[in-house]
Structures are given as C-alpha cells and as structure tokens.
Protein backbone atom coordinates (compact mmCIF):
# COMPACT_ATOMS: atom_id res chain seq x y z
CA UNK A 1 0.00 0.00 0.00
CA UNK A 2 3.04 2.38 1.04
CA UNK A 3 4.16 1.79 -2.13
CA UNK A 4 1.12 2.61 -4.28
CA UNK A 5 0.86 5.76 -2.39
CA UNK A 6 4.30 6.72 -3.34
CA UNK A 7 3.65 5.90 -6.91
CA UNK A 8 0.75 8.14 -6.86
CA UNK A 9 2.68 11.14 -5.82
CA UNK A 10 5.24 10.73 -8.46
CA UNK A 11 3.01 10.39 -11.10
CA UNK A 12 0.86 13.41 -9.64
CA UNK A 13 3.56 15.95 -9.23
CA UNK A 14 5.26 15.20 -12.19
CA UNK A 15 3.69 17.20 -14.75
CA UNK A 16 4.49 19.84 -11.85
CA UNK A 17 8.25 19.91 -12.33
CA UNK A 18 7.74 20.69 -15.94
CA UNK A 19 8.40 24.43 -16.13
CA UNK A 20 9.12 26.63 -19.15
CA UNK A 21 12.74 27.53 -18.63
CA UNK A 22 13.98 27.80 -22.30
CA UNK A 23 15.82 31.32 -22.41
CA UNK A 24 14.90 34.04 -24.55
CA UNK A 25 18.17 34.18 -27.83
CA UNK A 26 20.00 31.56 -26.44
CA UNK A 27 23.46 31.49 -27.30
CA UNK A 28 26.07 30.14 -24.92
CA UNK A 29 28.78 31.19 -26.25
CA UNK A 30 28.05 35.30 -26.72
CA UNK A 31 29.30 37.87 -24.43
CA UNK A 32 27.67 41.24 -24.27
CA UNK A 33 30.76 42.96 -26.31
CA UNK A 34 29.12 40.72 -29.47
CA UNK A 35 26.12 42.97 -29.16
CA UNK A 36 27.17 44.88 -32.28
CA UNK A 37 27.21 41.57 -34.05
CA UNK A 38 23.51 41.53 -34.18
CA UNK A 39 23.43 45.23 -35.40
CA UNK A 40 19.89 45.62 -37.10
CA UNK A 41 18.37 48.48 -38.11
CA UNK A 42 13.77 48.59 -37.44
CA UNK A 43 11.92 49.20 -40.70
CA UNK A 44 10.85 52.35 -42.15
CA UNK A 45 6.75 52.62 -41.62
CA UNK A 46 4.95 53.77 -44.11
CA UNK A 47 1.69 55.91 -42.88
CA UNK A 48 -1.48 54.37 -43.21
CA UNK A 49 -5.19 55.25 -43.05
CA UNK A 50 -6.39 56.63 -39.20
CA UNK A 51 -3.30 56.56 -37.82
CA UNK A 52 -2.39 59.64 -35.88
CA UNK A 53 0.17 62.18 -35.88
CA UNK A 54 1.24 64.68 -33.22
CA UNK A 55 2.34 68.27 -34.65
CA UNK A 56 4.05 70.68 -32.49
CA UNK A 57 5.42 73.88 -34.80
CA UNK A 58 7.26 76.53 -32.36
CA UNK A 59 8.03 80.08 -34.25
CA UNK A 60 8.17 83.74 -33.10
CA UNK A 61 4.30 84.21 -34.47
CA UNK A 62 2.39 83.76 -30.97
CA UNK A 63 -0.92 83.35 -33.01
CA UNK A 64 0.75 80.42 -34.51
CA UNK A 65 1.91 78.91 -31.21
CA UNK A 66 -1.76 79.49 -29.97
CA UNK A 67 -3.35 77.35 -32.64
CA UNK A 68 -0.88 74.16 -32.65
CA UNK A 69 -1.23 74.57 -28.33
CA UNK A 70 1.57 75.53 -27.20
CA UNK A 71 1.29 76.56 -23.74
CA UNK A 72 2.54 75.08 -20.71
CA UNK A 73 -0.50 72.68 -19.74
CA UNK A 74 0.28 70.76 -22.89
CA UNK A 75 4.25 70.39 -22.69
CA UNK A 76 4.12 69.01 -18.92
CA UNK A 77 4.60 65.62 -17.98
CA UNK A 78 0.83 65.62 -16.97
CA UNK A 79 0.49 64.94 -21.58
CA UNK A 80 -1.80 61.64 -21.89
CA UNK A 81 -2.29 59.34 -24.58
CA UNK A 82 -5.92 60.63 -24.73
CA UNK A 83 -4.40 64.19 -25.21
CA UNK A 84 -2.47 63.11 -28.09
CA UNK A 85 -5.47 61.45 -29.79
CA UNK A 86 -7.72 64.59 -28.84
CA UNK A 87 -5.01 66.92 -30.44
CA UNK A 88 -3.58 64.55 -33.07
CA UNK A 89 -4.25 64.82 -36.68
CA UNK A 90 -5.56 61.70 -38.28
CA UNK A 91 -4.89 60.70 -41.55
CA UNK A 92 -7.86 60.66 -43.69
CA UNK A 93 -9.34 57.66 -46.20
CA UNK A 94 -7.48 59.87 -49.18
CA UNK A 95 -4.03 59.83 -47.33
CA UNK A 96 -4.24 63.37 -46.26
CA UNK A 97 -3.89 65.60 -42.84
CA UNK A 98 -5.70 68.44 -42.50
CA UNK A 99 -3.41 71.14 -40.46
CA UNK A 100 -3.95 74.44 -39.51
CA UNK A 101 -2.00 77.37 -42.06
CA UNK A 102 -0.19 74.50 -43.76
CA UNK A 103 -3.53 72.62 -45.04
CA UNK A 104 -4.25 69.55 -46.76
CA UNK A 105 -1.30 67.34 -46.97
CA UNK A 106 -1.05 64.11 -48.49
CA UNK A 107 1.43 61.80 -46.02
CA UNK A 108 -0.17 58.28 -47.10
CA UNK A 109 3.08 55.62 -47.57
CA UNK A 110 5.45 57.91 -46.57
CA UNK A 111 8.04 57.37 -43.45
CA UNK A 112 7.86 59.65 -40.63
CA UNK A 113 11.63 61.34 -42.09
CA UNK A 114 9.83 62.34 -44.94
CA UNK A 115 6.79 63.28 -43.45
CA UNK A 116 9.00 65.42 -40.89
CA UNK A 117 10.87 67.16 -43.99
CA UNK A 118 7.50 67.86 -45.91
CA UNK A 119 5.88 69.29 -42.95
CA UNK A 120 9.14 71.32 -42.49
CA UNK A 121 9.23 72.66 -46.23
CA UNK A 122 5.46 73.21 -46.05
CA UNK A 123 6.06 75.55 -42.70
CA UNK A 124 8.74 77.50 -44.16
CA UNK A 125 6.56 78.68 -47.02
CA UNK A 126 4.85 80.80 -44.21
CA UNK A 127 6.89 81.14 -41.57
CA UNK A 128 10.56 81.88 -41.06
CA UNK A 129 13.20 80.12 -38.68
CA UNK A 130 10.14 77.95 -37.48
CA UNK A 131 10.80 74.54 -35.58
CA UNK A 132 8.52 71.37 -36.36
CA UNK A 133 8.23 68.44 -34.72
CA UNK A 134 6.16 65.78 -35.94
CA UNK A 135 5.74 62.10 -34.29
CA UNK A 136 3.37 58.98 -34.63
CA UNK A 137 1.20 58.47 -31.38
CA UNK A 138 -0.95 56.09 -32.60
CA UNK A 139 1.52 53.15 -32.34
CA UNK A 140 0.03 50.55 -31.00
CA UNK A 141 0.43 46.94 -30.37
CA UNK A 142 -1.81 44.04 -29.45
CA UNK A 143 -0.78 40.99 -27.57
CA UNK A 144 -2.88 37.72 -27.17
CA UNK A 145 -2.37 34.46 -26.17
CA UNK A 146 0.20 33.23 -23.82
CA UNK A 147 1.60 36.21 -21.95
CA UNK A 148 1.02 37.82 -18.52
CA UNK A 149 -0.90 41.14 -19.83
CA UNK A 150 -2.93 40.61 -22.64
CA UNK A 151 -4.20 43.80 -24.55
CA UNK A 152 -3.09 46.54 -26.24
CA UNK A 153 0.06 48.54 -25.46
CA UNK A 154 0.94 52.21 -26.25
CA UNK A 155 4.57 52.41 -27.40
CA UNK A 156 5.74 56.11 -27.01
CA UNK A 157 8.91 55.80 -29.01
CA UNK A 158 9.75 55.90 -33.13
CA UNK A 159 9.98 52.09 -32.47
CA UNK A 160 10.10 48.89 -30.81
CA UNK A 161 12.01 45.41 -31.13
CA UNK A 162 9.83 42.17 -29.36
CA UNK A 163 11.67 41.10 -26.75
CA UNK A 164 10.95 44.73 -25.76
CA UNK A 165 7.29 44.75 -26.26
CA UNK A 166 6.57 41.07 -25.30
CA UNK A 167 8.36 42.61 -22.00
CA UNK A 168 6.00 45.51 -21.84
CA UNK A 169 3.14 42.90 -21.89
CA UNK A 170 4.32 40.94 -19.00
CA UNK A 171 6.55 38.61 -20.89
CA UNK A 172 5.92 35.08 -21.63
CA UNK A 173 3.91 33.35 -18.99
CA UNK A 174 4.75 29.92 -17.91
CA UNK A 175 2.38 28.02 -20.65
CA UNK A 176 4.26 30.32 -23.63
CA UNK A 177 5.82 28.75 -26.38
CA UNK A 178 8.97 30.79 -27.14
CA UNK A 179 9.59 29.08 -29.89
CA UNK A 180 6.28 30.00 -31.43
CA UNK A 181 4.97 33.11 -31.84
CA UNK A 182 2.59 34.74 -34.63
CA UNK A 183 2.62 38.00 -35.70
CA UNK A 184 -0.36 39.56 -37.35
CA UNK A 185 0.52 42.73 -39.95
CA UNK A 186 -1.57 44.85 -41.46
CA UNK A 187 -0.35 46.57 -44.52
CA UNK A 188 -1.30 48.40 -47.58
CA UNK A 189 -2.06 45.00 -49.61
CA UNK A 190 -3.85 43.55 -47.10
CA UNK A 191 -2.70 40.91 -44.06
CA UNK A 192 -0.07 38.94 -43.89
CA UNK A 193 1.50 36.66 -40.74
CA UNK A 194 4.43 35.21 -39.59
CA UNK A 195 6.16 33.36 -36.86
CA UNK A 196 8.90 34.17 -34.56
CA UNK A 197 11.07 32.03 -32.45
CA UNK A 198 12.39 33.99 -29.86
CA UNK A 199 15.13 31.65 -28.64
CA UNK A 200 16.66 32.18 -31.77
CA UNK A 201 19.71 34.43 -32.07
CA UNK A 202 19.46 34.67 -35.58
CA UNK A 203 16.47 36.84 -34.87
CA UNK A 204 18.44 40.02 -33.90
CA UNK A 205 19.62 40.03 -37.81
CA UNK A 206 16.13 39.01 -39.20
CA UNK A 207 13.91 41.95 -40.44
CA UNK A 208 11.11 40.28 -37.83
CA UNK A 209 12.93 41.73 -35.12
CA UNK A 210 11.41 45.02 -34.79
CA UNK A 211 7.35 45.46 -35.11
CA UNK A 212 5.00 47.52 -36.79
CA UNK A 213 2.56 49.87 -35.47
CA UNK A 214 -0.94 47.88 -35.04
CA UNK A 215 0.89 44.68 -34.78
CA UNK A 216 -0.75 42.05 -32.99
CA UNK A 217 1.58 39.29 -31.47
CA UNK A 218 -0.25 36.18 -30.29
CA UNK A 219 2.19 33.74 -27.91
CA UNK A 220 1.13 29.97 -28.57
CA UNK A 221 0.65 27.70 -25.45
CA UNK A 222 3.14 24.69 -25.40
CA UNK A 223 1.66 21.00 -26.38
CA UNK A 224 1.44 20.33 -22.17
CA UNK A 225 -0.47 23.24 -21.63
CA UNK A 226 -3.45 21.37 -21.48
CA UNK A 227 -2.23 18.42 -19.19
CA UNK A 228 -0.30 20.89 -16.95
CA UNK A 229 -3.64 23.40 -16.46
CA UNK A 230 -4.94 20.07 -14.36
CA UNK A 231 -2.57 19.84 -11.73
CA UNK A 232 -4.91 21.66 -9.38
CA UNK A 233 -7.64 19.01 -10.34
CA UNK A 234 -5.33 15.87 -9.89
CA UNK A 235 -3.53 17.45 -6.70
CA UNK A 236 -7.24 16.80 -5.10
CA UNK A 237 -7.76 14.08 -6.46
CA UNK A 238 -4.20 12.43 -4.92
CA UNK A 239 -5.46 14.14 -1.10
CA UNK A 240 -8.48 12.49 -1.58
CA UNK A 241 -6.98 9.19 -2.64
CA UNK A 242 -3.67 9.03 0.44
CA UNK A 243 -6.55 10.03 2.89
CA UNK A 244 -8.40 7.37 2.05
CA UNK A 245 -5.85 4.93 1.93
CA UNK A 246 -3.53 6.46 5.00
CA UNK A 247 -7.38 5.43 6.79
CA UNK A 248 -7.01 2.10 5.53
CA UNK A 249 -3.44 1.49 6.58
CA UNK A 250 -4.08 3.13 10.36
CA UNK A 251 -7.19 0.58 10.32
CA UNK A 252 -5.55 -2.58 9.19
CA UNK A 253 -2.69 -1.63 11.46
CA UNK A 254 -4.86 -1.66 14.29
C-alpha cells in the first residue's frame, strides 16, 4: 500500500516539475561585447489610413503657437495618450492631414523622415526660422495568447524590437511557447503573418525583429499546456486518494 501511495505522488507531481525555462536568444557562447554583431536596423513605416500624428510647430508668431497649443498645460509631464489622440491629426481615407495654415497634406506611404521634412518645407513657405516636430502616437500593439498582460500597449517611441514589447506585456507566462509566436501585420495589400522564435539568435539580424505599429503578437501555449492546467484538479484528487488509503493502513494496522 506504502508503495502505491508513493507511486501516486510521483506520477501526480510530475507534470508539476515541468516548467518553461527555455531562455529568450540563447546562445552560450556570446558575451555582451558581441552585441554589435547583431546590429539591425527597425523598418521604415509607411503611414497608413487613421493613424495619428502629433504636430508641435514653435516660431516667433504667438498666433501660430496658440493654434498648434503651445502653452505650458500641454508640454508638462501631466500629456496623456488621450491628449495626443484629442489633439492629433488623423490621416484621412485619401491619405491626407488636415493642419492648420499648412492645409491639406497628403502623407499616405510615406516614413515619418519624410513626413518630418515635408511638414518642415510646407512651414517655411509661411513662416521663417520655425521649428517642427512631428511624431506617430498612434503606435500601438496588441498581444494575445500566452503572456502575462494581454491587450493593447501604447509604445511612445519611433519604435520597438519584441523582446521589448513582449516585455512591456508581462513577458511570456509559464504556458508560452517561445519558440512559437505569430505576428499579425496589417499593410497596404492587405494581411499577412508570420512566426517568430524567440530563442533564436538569428532573430536580432532578421527583419522580424522590430514590429510595426498595429501589430498584434499572439504567444502559442506549449503542447502540455493542457495536461499541466490540471494539476490543481489531480492534486485533489491524490489528497483524496492518500486520505483514504492512510485510513485504511491506520485501520488494518490496528
């Protein structure tokens, strides 16, 4: 009977000692001054439809400063993402922004350099020694799946490798499958997917490195997932079943 119990146990808390250890880029041999090795540059982004640009244009014209906000409410840390959308300028179904003095521009496809240097040109036809800044605030990414903060994510920077933004979602719970991640891109022919392994080194040099805006990453569970989940249910079951039989043994040893 002693025996049986044991037997139980093991095959119980087996499944328990299964944990999802495998590193993120493993590569044993590579010491941080190989960094540079894996030198890659993110992808230009080319605007699309509804996303969202922030434009700031400082000059000596206070009437100009009034219009794009410029006071001190709106250049304190207390700025929101809401505040950007509220005050952003979203690109229309033609591919045009609609800004104050400078007026209909067409930005569809192009990178945020040459939206920058257009917006610049298109100031300086009305304004002298004027500064313009111009960023994307509607970059956003989605995460599903297997990681500890599902949702969306604001990333307030020009951009954003994965093992960042999988660490801005929580990072890869314990069910995750590393080696298996889909990415979901939208783009201006449509959809298209792909998958990532993230314990692969090679991935610093592959152009899947750095996301999109309106990615959506979805982690896959591992194959055990399923037969792990039920630990809880079989740990009862296995107090149950040694109670029982602990009874037994106390009675027959009587």
């Amino acid at each position: 009977m002693k025996n049986i119990v044991l037997v139980l146990i093991v095959v119980v808390l087996l499944p328990a000692c299964l944990s999802n250890k495998i590193k993120y880029i493993k590569d044993k041999d590579a010491t941080f001054e190989q960094i540079d090795e894996y030198a890659n540059k993110p992808k230009d982004y080319k605007l699309q439809v509804e996303d969202i640009l922030y434009v700031k244009i400082t000059s000596t014209n206070k009437e100009i400063n009034e219009y794009f906000n410029l006071n001190n409410n709106n250049t304190s840390s207390n700025t929101t993402n809401t505040n950007f959308y509220l005050d952003g300028f979203t690109v229309n179904d033609s591919g045009y922004v609609e800004i104050p003095i400078l007026g209909s521009i067409k930005v569809l496809g192009l990178n945020m350099d040459e939206v920058s240097k257009l917006f610049k040109e298109k100031t300086d036809e009305h304004l002298n020694n004027a500064i313009v800044n111009v960023k994307l605030v509607s970059f956003y990414l989605t995460f599903l799946g297997e990681v500890n903060s599902q949702g969306r994510i604001t990333v307030m920077q020009d951009d954003i490798n994965i093992l960042d933004a999988v660490a801005l979602a929580g990072g890869v719970s314990d069910y995750g499958d590393k080696r298996n991640v889909l990415v979901v891109r939208k783009t201006h022919n449509g959809t298209k997917t792909f998958h990532v392994d993230l314990t692969d080194r090679q991935l610093l040099l592959s152009d899947k490195f750095y996301l999109l805006p309106n990615d959506m990453v979805i982690v896959e569970p591992l194959r055990n997932k399923t037969f792990r989940m039920s630990i809880v249910d079989y740990t009862i079951i296995l107090t149950t079943v040694t109670s029982t039989i602990t009874m037994i043994l106390l009675i027959l040893s009587l």
